[in-house]
Protein backbone atom coordinates (compact mmCIF):
# COMPACT_ATOMS: atom_id res chain seq x y z
CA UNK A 1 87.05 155.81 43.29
CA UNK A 2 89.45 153.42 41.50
CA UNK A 3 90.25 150.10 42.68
CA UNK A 4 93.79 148.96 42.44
CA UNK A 5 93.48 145.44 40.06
CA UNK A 6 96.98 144.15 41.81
CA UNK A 7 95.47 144.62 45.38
CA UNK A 8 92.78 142.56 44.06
CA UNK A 9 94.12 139.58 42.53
CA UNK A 10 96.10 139.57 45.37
CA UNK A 11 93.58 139.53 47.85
CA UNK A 12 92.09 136.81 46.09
CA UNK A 13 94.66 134.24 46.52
CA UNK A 14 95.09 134.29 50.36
CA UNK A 15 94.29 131.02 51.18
CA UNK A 16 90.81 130.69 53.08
CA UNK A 17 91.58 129.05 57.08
CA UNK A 18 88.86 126.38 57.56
CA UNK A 19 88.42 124.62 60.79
CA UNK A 20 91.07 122.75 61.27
CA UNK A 21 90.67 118.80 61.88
CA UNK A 22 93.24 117.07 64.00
CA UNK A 23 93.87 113.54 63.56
CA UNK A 24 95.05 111.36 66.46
CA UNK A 25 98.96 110.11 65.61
CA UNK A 26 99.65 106.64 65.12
CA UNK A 27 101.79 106.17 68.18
CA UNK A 28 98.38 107.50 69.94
CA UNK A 29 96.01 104.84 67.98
CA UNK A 30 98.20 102.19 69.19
CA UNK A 31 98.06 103.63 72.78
CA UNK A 32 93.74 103.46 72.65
CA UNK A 33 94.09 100.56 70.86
CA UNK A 34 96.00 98.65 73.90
CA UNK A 35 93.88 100.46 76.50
CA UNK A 36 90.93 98.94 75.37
CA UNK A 37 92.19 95.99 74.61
CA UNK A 38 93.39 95.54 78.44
CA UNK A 39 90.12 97.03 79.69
CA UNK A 40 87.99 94.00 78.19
CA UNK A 41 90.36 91.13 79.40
CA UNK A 42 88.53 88.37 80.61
CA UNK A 43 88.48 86.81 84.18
CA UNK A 44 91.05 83.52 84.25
CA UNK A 45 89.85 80.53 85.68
CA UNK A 46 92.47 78.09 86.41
CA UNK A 47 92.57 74.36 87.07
CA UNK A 48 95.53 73.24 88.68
CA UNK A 49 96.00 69.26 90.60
CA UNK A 50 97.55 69.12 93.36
CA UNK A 51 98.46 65.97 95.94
CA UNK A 52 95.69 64.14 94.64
CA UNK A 53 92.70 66.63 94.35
CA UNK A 54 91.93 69.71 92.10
CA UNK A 55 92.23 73.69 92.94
CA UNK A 56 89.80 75.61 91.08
CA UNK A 57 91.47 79.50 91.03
CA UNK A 58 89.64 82.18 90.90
CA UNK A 59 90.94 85.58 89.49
CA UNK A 60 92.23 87.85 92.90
CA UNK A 61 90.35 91.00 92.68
CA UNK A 62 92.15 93.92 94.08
CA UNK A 63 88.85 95.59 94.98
CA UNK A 64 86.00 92.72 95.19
CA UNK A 65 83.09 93.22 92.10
CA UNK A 66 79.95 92.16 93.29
CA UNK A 67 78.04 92.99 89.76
CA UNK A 68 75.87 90.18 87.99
CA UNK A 69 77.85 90.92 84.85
CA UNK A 70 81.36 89.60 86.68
CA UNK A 71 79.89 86.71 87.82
CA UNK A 72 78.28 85.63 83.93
CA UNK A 73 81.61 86.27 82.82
CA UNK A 74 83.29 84.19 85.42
CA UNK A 75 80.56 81.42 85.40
CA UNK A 76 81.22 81.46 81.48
CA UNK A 77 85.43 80.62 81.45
CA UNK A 78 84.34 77.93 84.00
CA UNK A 79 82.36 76.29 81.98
CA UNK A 80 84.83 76.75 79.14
CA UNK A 81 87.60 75.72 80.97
CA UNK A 82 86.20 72.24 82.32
CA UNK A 83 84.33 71.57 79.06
CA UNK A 84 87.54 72.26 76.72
CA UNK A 85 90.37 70.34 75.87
CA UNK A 86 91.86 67.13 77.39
CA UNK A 87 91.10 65.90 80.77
CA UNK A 88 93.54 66.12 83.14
CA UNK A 89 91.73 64.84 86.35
CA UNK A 90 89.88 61.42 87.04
CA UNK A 91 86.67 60.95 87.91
CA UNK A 92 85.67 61.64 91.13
CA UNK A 93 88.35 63.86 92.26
CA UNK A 94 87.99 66.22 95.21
CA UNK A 95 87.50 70.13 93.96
CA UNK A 96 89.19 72.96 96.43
CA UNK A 97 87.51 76.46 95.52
CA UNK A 98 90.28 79.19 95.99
CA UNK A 99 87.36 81.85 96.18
CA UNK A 100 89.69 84.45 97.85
CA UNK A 101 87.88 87.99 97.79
CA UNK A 102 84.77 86.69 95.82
CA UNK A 103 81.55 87.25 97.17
CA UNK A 104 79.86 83.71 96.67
CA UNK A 105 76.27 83.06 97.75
CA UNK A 106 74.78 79.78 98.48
CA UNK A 107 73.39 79.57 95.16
CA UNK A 108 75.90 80.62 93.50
CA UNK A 109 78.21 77.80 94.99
CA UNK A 110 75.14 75.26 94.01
CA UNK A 111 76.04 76.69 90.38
CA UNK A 112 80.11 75.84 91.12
CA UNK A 113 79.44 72.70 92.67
CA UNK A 114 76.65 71.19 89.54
CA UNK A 115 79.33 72.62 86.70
CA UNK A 116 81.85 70.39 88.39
CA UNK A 117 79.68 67.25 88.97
CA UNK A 118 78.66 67.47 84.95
CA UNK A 119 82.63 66.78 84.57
CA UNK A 120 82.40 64.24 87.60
CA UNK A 121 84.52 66.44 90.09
CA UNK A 122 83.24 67.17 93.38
CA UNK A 123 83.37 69.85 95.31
CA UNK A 124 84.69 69.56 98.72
CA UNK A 125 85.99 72.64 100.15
CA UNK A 126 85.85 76.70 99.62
CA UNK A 127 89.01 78.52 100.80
CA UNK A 128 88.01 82.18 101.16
CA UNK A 129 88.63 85.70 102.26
CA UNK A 130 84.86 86.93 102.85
CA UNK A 131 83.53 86.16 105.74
CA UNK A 132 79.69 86.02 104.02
CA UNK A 133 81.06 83.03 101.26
CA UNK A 134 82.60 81.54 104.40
CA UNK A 135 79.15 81.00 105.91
CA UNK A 136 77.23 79.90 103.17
CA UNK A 137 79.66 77.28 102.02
CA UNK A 138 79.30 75.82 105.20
CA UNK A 139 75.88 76.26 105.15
CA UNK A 140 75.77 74.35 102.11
CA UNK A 141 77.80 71.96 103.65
CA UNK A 142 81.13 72.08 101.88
CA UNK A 143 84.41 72.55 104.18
CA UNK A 144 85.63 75.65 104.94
CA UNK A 145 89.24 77.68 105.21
CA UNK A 146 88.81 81.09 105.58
CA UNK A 147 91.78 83.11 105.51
CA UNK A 148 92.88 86.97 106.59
CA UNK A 149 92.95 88.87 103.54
CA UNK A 150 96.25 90.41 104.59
CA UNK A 151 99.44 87.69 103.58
CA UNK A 152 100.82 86.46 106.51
CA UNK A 153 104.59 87.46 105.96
CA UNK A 154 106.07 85.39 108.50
CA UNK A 155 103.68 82.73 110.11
CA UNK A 156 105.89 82.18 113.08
CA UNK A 157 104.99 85.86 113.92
CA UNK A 158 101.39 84.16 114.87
CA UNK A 159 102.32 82.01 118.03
CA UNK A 160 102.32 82.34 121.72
CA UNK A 161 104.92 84.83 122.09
CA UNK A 162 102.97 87.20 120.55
CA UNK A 163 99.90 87.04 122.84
CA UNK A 164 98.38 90.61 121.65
CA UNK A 165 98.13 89.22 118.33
CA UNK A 166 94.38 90.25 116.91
CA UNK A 167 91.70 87.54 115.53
CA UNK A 168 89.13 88.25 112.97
CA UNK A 169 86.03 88.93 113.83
CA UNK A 170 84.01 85.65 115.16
CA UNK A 171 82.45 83.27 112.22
CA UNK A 172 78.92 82.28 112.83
CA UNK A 173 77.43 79.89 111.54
CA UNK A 174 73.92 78.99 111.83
CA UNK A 175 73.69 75.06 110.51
CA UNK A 176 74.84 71.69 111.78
CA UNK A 177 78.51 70.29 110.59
CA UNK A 178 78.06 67.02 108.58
CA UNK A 179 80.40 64.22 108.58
CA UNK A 180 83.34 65.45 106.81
CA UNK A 181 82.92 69.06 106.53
CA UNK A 182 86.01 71.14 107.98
CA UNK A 183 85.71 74.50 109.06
CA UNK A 184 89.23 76.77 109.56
CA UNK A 185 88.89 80.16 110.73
CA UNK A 186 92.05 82.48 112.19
CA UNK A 187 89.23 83.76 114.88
CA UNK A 188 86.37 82.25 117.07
CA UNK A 189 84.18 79.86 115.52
CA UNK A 190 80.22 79.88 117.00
CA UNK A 191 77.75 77.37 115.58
CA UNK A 192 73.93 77.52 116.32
CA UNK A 193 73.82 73.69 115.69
CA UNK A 194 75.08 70.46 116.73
CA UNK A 195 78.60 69.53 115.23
CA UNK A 196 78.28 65.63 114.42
CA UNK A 197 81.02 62.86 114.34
CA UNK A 198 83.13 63.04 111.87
CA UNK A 199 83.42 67.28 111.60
CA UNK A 200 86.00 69.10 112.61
CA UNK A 201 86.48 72.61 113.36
CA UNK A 202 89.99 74.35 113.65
CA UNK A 203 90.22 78.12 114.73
CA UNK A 204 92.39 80.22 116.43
CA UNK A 205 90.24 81.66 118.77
CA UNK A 206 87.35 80.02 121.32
CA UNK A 207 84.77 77.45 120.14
CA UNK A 208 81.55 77.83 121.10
CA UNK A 209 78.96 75.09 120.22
CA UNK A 210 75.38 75.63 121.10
CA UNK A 211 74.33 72.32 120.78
CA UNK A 212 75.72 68.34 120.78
CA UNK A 213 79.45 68.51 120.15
CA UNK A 214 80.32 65.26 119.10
CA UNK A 215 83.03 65.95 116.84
CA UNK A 216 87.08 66.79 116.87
CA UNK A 217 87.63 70.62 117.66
CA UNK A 218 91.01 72.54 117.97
CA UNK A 219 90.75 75.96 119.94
CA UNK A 220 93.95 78.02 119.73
CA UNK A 221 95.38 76.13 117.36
CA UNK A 222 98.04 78.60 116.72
CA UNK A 223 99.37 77.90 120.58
CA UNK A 224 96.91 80.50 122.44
CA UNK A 225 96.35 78.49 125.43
CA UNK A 226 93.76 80.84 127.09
CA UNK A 227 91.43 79.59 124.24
CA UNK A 228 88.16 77.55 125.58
CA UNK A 229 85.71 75.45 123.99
CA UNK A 230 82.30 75.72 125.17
CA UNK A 231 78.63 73.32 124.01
CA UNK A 232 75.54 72.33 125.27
CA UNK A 233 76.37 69.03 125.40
CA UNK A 234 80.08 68.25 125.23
CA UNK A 235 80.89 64.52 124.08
CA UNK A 236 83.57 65.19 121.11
CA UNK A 237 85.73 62.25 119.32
CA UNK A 238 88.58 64.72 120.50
CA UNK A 239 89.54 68.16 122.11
CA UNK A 240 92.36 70.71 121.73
CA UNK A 241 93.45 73.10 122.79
CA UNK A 242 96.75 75.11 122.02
CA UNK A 243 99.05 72.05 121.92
CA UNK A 244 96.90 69.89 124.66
CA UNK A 245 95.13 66.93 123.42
CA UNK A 246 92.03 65.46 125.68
CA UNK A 247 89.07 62.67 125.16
CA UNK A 248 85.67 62.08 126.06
CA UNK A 249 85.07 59.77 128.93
CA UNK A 250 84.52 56.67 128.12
CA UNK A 251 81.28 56.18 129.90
CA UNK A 252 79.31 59.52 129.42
CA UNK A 253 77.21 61.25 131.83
CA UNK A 254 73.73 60.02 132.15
CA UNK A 255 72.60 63.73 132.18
CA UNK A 256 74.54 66.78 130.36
CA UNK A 257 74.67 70.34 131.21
CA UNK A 258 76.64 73.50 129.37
CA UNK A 259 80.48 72.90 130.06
CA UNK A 260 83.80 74.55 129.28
CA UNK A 261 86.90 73.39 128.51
CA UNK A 262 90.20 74.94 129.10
CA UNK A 263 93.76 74.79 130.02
CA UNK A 264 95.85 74.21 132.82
CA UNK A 265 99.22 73.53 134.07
CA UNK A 266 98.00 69.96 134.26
CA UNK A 267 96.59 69.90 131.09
CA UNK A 268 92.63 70.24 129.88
CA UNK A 269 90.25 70.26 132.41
CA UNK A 270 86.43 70.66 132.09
CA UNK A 271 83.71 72.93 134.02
CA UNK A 272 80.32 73.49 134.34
CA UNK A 273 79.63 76.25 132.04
CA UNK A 274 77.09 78.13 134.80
CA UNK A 275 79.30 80.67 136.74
CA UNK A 276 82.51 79.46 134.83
CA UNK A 277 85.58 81.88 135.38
CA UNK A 278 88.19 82.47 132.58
CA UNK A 279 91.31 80.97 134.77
CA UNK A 280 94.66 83.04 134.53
CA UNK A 281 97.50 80.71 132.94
CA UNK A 282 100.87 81.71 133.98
């Protein structure tokens, strides 16, 4: 059989289809480019004075990282950041840790606090979101403001008239208050320990002290009045509660017992805690 040559040839110049290879488009390598540059920015640290003191910001987290990795990244910029560049601050000044939604252990805060005394700064008090850092700074003996994690929007919403307002849930804290330390919490504050002259504890809910109260404690301090405060042994510098004010006697008892303090039309009265009833307030 005979071949036709012009079939052949032509045949022959078909051009082969390899696989093709499809390159990304420059409008796309700037795209990855950008993504990857915003996936690896680093935590910011910021250092800001205020009225006399310094506020040590944290980065907010919208959904709190817990992993060793964060925290070496964080720990680095802070030592960056105090270590670089002109000092703003003189020595000695008082340190506020805006921890917000970190979760800070005791250790942790050691780390905070000795990073801060190498640029002689002090560390004085850890405002917070998590109830956990809330408890070991306090442990560790540093004051304490813990906050709701939800803004309030309007802070006259959180007053009397709104009596079926919610707390958070009760801090606990296992440690005796210092001299100095402050402890703020938007619920009901319990310590296992005695809370010494000099200490103060603000909350919005009850106080419950089991052990010497000696220092100044505000129970509804956002104008509950159905708030008590309750201790072993109650001598404080001063109590309130709501917007009532009330002193230790002068001339204590010779032998204490478990009272409770609470509210009245007259003012602050205080009870023998055994077979104490929760009085209605009109």
């Amino acid at each position: 059989m005979t071949v036709d040559s012009s079939i052949t040839s032509a045949l022959e110049k078909l051009p082969s289809t390899p696989e093709e290879t499809v390159l990304p488009t420059a409008m796309e390598t700037i795209t990855q480019s950008q993504f990857t540059a915003e996936s690896v920015t680093p935590l910011q640290v910021h250092l800001k004075a205020e009225s006399g003191k310094l506020l040590l910001i944290l980065p907010s987290q919208t959904e709190p990282k817990e992993a060793p990795a964060v925290w070496s990244d964080l720990w680095l910029q802070l030592k960056q950041r105090l270590s670089a560049g002109e000092k703003f601050w003189e020595a000695n000044t008082p340190v506020h840790l805006i921890a917000e939604s970190w979760l800070l252990d005791g250790r942790q805060l050691q780390e905070i606090a000795e990073a801060l005394a190498e640029s002689k700064l002090e560390l004085k008090l850890v405002q917070t979101h998590r109830r956990q850092t809330a408890v070991a700074a306090a442990m560790a003996g540093y004051s304490v403001e813990q906050e709701s994690a939800i803004a309030y929007i309007n802070q006259n919403q959180l007053t009397a008239n709104k009596p079926g307002q919610p707390f958070l849930e009760p801090l606990y804290l296992e440690t005796t208050l210092r001299s100095g330390v402050e402890v703020r919490h938007p619920g009901t504050v319990i310590v296992l320990g005695d809370v010494n002259p000099g200490s103060s504890i603000i909350a919005d809910g009850d106080i419950i002290v089991w052990g010497r109260l000696r220092g100044f404690v505000h129970a509804g301090a956002r104008g509950k009045r159905e708030c008590l405060i309750m201790a072993l042994q109650m001598e404080p510098t001063q109590l309130r509660i709501a917007d009532f004010v009330a002193r230790s006697p002068e001339n204590p008892p010779a032998q204490f017992s478990p009272e409770v303090a609470y509210v009245t039309d007259e003012g602050i009265r205080i009870a023998k805690g055994l077979g104490f009833q929760r009085p209605d307030i009109s």
